[in-house]
N, C-alpha and C. Protein backbone atom coordinates (compact mmCIF):
# COMPACT_ATOMS: atom_id res chain seq x y z
N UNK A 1 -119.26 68.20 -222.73
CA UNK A 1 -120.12 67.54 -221.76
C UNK A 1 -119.31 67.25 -220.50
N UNK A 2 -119.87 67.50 -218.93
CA UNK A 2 -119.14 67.83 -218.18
C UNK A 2 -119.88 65.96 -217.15
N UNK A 3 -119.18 65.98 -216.64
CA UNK A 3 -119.43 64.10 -215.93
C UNK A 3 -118.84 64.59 -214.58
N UNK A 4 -119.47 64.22 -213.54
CA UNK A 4 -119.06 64.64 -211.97
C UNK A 4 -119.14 63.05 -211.34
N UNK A 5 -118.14 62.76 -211.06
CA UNK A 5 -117.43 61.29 -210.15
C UNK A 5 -117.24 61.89 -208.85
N UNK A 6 -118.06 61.15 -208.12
CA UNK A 6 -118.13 61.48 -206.31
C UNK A 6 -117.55 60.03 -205.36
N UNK A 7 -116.66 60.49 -205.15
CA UNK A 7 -115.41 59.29 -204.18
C UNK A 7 -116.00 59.90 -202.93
N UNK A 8 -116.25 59.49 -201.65
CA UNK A 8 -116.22 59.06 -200.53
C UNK A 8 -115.77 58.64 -199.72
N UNK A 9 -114.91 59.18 -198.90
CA UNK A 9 -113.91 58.13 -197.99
C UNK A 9 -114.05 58.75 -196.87
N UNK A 10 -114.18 57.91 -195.28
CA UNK A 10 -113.92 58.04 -194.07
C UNK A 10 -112.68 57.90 -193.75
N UNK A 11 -111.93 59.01 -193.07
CA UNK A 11 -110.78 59.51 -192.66
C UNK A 11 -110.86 58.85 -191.33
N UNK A 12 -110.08 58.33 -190.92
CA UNK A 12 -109.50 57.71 -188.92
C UNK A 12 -110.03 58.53 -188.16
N UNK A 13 -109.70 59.71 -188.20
CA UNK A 13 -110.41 61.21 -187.39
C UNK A 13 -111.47 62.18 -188.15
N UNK A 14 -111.85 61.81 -189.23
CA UNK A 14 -113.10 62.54 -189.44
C UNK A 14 -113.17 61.84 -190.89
N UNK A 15 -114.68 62.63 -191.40
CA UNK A 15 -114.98 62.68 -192.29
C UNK A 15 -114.43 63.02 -194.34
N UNK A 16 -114.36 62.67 -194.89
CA UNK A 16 -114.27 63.40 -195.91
C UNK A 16 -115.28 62.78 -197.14
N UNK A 17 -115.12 63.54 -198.25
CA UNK A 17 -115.94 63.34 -199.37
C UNK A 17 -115.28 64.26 -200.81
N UNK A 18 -115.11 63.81 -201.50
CA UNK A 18 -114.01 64.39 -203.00
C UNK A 18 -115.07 63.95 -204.05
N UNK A 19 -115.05 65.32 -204.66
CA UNK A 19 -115.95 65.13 -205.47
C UNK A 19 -114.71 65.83 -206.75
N UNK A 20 -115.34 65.30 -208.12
CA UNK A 20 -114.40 66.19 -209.24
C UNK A 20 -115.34 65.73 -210.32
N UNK A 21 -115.15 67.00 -211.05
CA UNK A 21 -116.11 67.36 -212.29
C UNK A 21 -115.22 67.29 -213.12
N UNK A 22 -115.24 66.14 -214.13
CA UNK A 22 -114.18 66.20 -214.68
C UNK A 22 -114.58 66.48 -216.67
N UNK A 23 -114.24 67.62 -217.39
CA UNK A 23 -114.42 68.29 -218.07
C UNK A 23 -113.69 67.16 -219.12
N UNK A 24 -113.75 67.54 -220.79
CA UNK A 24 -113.14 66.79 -222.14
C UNK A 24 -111.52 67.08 -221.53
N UNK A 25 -110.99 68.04 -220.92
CA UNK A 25 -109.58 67.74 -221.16
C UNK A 25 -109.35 67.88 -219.64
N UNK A 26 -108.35 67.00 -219.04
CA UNK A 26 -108.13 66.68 -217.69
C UNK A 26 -107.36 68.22 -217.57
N UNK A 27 -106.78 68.90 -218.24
CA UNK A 27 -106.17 70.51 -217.77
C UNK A 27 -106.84 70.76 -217.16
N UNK A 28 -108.59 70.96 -217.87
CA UNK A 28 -109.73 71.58 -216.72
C UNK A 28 -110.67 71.31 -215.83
N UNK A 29 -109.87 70.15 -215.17
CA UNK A 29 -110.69 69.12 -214.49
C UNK A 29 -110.88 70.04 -213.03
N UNK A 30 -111.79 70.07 -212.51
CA UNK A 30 -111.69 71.02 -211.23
C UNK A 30 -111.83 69.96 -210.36
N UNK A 31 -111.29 70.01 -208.94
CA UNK A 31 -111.46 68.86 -207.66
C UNK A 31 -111.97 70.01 -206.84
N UNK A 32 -112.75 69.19 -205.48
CA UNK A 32 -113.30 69.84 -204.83
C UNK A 32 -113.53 68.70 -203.48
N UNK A 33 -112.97 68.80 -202.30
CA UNK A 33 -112.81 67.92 -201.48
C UNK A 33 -112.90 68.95 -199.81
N UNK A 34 -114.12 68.04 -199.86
CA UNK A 34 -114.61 68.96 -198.29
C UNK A 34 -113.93 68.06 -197.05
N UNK A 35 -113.62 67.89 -196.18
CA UNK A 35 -113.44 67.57 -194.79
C UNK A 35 -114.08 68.10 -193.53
N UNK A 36 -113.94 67.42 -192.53
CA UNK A 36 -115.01 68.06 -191.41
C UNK A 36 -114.01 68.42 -190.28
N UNK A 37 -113.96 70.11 -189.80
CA UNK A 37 -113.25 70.34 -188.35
C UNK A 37 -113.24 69.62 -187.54
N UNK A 38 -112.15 70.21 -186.76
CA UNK A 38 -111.98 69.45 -185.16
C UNK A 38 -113.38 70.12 -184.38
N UNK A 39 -113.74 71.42 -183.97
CA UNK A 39 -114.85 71.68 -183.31
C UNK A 39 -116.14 70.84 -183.95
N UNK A 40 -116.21 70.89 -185.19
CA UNK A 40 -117.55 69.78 -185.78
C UNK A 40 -117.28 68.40 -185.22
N UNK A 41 -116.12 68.06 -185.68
CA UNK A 41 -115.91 66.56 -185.04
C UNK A 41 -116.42 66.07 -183.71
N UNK A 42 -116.63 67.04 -182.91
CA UNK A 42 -116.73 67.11 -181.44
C UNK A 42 -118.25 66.92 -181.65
N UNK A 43 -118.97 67.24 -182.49
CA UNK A 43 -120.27 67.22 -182.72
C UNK A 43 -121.12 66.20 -183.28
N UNK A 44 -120.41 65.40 -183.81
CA UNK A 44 -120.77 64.69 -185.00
C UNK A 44 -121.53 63.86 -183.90
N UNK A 45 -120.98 63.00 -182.85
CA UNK A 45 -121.65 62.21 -181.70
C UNK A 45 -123.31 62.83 -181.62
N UNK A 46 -123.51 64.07 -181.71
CA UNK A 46 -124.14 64.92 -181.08
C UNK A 46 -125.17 64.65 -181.97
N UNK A 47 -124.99 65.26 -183.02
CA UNK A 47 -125.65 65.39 -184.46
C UNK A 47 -125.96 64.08 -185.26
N UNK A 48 -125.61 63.37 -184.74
CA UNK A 48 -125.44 61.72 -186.26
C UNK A 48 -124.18 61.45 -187.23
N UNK A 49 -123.35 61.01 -187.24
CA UNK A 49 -122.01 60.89 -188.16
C UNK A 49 -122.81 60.95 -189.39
N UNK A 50 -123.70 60.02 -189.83
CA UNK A 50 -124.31 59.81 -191.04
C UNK A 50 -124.84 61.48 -191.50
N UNK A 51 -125.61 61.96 -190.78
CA UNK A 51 -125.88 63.34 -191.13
C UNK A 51 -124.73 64.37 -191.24
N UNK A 52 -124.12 64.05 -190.71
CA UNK A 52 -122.90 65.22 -191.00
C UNK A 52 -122.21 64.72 -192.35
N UNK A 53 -122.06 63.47 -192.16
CA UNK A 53 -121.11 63.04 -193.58
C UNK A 53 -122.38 63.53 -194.59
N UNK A 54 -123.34 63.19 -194.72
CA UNK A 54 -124.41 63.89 -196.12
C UNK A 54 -123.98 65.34 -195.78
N UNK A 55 -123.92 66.35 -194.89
CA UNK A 55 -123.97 67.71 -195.15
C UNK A 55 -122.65 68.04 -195.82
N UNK A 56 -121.47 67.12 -195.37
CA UNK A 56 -120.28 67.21 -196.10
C UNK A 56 -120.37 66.72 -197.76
N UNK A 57 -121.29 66.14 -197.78
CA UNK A 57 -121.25 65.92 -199.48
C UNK A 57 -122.47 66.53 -200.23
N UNK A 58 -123.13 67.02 -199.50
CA UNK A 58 -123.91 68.02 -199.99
C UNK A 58 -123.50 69.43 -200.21
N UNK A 59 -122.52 70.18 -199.45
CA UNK A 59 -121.53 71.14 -199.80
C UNK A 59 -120.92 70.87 -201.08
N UNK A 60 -120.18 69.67 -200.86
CA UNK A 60 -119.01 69.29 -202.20
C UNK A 60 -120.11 69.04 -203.34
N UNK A 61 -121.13 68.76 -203.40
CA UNK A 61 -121.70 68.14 -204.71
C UNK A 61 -123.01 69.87 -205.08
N UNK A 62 -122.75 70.92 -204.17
CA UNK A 62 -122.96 72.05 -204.88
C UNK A 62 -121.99 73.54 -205.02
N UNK A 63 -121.05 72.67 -204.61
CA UNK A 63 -120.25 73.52 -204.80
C UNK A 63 -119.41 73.21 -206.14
N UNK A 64 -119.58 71.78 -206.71
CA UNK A 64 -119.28 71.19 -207.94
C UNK A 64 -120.21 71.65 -209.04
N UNK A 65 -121.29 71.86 -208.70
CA UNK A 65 -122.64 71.78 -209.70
C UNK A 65 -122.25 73.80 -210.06
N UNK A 66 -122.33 74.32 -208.73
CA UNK A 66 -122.09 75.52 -209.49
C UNK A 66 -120.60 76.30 -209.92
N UNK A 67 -119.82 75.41 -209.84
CA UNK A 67 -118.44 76.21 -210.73
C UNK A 67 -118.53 75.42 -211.71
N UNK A 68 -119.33 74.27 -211.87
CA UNK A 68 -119.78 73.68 -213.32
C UNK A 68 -120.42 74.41 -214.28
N UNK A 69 -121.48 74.69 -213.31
CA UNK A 69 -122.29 74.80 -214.57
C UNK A 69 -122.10 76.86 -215.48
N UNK A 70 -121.14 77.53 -213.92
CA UNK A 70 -120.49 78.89 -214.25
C UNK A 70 -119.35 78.78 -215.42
N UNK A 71 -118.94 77.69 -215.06
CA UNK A 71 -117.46 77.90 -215.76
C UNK A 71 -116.03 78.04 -214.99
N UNK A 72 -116.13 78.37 -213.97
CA UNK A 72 -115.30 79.21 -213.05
C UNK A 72 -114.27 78.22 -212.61
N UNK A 73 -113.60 78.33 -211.98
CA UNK A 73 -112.04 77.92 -210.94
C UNK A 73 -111.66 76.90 -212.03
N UNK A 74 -111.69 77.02 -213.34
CA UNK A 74 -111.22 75.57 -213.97
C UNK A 74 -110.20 75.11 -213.71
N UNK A 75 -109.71 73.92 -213.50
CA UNK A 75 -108.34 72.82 -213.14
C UNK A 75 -107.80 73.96 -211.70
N UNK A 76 -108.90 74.45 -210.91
CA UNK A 76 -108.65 74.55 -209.54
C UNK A 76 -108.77 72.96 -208.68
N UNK A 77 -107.98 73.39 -207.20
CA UNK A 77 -108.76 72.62 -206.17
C UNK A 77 -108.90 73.35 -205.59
N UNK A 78 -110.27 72.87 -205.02
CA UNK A 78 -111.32 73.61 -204.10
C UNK A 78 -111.01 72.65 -202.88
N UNK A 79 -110.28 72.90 -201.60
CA UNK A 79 -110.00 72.30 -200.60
C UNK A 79 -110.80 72.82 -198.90
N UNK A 80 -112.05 72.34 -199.03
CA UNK A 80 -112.98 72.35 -198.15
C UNK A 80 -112.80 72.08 -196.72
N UNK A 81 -113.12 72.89 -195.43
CA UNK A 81 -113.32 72.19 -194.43
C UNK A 81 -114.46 72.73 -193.81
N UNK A 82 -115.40 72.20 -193.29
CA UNK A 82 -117.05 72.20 -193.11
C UNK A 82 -116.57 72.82 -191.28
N UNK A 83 -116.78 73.53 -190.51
CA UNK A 83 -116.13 73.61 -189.46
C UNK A 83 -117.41 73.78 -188.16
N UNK A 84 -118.33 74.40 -189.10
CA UNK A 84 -119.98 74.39 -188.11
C UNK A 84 -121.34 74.37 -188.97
N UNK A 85 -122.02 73.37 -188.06
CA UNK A 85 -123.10 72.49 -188.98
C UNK A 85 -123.83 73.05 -187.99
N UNK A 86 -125.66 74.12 -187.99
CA UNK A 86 -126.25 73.53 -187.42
C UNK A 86 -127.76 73.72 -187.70
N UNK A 87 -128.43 72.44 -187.30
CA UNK A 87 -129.64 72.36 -188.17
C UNK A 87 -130.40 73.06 -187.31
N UNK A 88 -131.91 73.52 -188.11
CA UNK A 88 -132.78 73.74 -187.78
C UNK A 88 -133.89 73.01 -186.99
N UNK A 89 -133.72 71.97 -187.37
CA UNK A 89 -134.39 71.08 -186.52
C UNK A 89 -133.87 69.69 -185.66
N UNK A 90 -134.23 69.22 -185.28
CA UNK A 90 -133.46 67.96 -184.47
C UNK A 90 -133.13 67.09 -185.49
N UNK A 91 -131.64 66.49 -185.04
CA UNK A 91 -131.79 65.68 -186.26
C UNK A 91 -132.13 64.06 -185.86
N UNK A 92 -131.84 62.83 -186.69
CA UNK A 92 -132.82 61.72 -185.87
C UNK A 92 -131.87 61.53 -184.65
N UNK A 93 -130.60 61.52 -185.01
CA UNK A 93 -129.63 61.29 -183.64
C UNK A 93 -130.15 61.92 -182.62
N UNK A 94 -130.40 63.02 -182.43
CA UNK A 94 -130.70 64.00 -181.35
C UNK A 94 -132.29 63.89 -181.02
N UNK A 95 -133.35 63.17 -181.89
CA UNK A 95 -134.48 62.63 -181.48
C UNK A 95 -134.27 60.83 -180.68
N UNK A 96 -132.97 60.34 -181.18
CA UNK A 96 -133.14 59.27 -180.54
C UNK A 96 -132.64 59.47 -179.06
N UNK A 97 -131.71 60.32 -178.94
CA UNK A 97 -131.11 60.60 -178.02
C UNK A 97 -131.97 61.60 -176.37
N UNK A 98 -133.00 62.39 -177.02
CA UNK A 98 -133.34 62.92 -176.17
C UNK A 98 -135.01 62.75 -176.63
N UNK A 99 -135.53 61.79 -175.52
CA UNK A 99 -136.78 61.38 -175.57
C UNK A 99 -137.63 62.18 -175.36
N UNK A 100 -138.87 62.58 -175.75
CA UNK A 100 -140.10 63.89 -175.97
C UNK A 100 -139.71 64.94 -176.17
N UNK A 101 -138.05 64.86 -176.88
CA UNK A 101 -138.31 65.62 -178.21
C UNK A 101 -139.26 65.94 -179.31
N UNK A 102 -139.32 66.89 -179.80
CA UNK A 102 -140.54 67.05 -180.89
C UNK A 102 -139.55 67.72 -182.62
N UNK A 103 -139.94 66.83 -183.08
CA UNK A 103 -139.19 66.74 -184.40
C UNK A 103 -139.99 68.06 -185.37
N UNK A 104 -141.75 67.80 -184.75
CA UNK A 104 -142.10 69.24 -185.82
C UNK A 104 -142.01 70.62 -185.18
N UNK A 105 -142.33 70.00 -184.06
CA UNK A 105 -142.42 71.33 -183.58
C UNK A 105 -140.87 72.63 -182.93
N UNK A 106 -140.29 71.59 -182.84
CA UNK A 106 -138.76 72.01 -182.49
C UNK A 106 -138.29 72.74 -183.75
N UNK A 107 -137.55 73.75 -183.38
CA UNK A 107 -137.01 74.68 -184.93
C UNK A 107 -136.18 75.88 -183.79
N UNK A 108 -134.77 75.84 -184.84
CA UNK A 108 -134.02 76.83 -184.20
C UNK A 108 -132.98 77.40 -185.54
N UNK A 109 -132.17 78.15 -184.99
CA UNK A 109 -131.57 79.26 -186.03
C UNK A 109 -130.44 77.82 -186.69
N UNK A 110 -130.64 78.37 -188.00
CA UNK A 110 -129.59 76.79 -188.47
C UNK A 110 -128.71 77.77 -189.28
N UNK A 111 -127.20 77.03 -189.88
CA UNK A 111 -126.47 77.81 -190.41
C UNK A 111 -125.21 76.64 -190.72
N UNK A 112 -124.38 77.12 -191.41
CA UNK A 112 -122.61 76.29 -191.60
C UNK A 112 -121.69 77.48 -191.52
N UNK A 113 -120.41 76.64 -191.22
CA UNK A 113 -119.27 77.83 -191.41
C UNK A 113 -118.23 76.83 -192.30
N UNK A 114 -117.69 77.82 -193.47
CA UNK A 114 -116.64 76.68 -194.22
C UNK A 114 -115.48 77.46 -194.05
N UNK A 115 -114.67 76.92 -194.14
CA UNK A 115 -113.34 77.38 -194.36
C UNK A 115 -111.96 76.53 -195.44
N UNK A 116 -111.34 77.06 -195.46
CA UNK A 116 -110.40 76.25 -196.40
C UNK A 116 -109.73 76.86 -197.54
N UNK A 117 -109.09 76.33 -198.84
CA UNK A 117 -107.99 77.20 -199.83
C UNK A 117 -108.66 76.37 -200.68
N UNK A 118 -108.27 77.55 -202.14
CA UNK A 118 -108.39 76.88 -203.67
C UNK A 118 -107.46 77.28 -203.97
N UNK A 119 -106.69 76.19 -204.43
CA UNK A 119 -105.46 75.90 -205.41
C UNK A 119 -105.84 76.28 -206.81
N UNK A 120 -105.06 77.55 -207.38
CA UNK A 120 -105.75 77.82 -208.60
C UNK A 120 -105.31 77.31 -209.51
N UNK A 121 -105.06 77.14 -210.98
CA UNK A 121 -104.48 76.43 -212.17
C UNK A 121 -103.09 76.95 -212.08
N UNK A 122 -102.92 78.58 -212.27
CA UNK A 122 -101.57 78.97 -211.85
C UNK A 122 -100.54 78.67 -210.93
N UNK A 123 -100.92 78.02 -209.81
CA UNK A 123 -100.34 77.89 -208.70
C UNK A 123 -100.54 79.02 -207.40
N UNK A 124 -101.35 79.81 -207.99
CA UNK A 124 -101.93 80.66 -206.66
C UNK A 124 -102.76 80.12 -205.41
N UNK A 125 -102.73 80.29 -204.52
CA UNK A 125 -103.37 80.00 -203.07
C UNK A 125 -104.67 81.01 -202.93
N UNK A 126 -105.56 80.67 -202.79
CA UNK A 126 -106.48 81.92 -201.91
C UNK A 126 -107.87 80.88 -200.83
N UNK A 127 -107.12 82.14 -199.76
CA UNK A 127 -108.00 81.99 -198.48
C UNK A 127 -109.52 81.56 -199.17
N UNK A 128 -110.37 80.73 -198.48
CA UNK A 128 -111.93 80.72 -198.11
C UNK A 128 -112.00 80.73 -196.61
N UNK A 129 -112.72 81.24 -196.68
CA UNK A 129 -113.83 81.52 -195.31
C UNK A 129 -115.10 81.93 -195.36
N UNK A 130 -116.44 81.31 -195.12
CA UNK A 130 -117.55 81.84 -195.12
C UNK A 130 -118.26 81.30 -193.97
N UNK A 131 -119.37 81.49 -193.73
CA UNK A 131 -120.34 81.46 -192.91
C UNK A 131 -121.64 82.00 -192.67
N UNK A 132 -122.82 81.27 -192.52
CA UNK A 132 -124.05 82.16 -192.82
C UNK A 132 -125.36 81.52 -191.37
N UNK A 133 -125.76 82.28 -191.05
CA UNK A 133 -126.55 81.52 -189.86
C UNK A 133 -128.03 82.25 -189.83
N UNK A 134 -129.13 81.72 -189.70
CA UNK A 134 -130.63 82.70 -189.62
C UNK A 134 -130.45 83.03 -188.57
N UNK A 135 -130.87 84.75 -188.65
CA UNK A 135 -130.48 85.72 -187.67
C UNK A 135 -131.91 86.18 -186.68
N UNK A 136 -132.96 85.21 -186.71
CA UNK A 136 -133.91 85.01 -186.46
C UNK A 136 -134.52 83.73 -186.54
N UNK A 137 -135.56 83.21 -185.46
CA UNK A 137 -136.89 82.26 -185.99
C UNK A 137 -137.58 82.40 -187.31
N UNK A 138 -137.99 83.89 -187.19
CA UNK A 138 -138.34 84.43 -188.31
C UNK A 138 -138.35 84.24 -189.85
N UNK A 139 -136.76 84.18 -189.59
CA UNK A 139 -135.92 84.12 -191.10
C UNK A 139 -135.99 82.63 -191.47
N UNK A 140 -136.28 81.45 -190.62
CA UNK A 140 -136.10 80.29 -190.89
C UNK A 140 -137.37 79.89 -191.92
N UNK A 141 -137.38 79.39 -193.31
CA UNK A 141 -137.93 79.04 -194.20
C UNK A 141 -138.20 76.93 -193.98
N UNK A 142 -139.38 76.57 -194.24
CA UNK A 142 -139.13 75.33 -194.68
C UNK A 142 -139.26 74.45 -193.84
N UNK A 143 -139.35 73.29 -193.90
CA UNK A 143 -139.21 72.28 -193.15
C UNK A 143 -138.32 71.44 -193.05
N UNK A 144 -137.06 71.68 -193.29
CA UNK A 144 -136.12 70.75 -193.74
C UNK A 144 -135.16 70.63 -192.62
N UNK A 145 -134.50 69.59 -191.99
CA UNK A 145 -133.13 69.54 -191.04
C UNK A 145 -132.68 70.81 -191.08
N UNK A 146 -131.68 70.58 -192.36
CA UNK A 146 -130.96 71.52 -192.61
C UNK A 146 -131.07 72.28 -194.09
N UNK A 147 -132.30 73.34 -193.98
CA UNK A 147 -132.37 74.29 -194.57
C UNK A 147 -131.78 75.30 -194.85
N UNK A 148 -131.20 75.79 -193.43
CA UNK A 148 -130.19 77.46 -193.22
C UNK A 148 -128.80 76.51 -193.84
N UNK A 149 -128.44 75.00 -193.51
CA UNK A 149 -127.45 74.80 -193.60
C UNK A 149 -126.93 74.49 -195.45
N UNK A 150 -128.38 74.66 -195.90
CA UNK A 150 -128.32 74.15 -197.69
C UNK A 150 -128.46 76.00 -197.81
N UNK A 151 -128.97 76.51 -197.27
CA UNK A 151 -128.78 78.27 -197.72
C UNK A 151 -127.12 78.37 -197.83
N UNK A 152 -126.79 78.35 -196.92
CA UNK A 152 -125.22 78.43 -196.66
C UNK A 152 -124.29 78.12 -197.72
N UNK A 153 -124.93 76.92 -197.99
CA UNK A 153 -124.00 76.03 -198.96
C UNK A 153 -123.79 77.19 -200.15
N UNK A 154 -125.24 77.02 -200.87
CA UNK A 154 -125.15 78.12 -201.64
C UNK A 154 -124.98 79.54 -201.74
N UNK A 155 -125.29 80.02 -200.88
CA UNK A 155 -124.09 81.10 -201.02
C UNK A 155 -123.21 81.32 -201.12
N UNK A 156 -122.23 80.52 -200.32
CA UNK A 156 -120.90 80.28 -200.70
C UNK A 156 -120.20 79.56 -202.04
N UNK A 157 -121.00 79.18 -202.43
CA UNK A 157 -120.58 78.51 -203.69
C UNK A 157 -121.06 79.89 -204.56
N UNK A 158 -122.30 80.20 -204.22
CA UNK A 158 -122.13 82.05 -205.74
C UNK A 158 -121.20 82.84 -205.10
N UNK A 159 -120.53 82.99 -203.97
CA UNK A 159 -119.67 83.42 -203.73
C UNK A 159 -118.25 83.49 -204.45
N UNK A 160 -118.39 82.37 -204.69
CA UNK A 160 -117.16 81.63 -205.12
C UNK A 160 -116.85 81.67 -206.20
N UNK A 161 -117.95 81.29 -207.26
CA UNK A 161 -117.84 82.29 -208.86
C UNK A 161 -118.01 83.74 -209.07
N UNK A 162 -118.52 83.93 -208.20
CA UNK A 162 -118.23 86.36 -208.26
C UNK A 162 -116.92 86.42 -207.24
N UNK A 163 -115.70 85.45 -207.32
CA UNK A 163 -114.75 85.68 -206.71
C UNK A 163 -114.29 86.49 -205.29
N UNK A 164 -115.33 86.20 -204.64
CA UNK A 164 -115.38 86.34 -203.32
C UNK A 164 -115.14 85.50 -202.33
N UNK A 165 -113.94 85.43 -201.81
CA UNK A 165 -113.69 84.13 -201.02
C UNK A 165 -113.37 84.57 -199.42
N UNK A 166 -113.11 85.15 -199.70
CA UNK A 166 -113.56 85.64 -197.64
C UNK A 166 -114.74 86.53 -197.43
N UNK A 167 -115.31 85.88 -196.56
CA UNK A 167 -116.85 86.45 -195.86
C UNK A 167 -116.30 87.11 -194.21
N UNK A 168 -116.73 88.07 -194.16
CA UNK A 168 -116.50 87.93 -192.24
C UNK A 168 -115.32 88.25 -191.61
C-alpha cells in the first residue's frame, strides 16, 4: 500500500512544492519536487502567485500518482522545474487586473514547459525536458484555466514511465 505526503514550502525567490510517495520500504520511496523558473517567476505577478503555486503542485501530485501507480523510477528523485505556465483562459489575477476582461469568453492557446533531472536509485543523472502547447484555438478542449496546462502535465508524466525524458 502506497501513502503520498505532500510538504509545501515557499522559497525567498520562488515557489516550491515536494511531494513523496512513500512505498513499505523507504529503499523505494520515490521524491518528486517541482520548483518554479526565473522566466515564470517574472510571471507569477502577472498570473496570481496562488495559481502558479497550485499548477506547481498539480504537476508534482501527477507526476507522483503516475510513477505510482506504473511502478516506475522507484527510490528515484524526480527534480522538477515548471519554467512556462500558460493558461487558456484569464486567470482571476489577470481578471482583477484588467477590467472588461471576459473570463468566458476569453480563450487562448495554453500549454507548460518543464525541465529538470531524475536522480535514479543507481546514482545515474538523466536530463528532463518537455513541453506541450495547443497548436490551435481549435485544439483547445474544456473550460478550465488551465486545461492545455493539465494536458501537459500528463504527458509528461507518461512520458516519464515509457522512459522518455527529453521532448524537443
Amino acid at each position: 500500500m502506497r501513502r503520498t505526503v505532500l510538504t509545501a514550502a515557499i522559497a525567498p525567490l520562488g515557489l516550491a512544492v515536494i511531494l513523496a510517495t512513500a512505498a513499505q520500504s523507504p529503499a523505494l520511496a520515490q521524491t518528486v519536487t517541482v520548483a518554479i523558473g526565473g522566466e515564470l517567476q517574472d510571471k507569477v505577478q502577472e498570473l496570481g502567485e496562488r495559481e502558479v503555486r497550485d499548477q506547481a503542485d498539480r504537476l508534482g501530485e501527477v507526476v507522483t500518482r503516475v510513477l505510482a501507480r506504473e511502478g516506475s523510477l522507484e527510490g528515484a528523485r524526480v527534480e522538477l522545474v515548471l519554467t512556462d505556465l500558460k493558461p487558456n483562459r484569464p486567470t482571476f489575477q489577470q481578471l482583477g487586473d484588467t477590467p472588461g476582461l471576459d473570463g468566458i469568453r476569453s480563450i487562448s492557446i495554453g500549454g507548460a514547459a518543464i525541465e529538470g533531472e531524475i536522480l535514479l536509485a543507481d546514482g545515474t543523472r538523466q536530463p528532463v525536458r518537455y513541453d506541450w502547447y495547443s497548436s490551435s484555438l481549435e485544439e483547445v478542449r474544456g473550460f478550465g484555466t488551465w486545461q492545455d496546462a493539465d494536458r501537459a502535465f500528463s504527458r509528461f508524466a507518461n512520458n516519464l514511465v515509457a522512459g522518455r525524458y527529453v521532448s524537443r
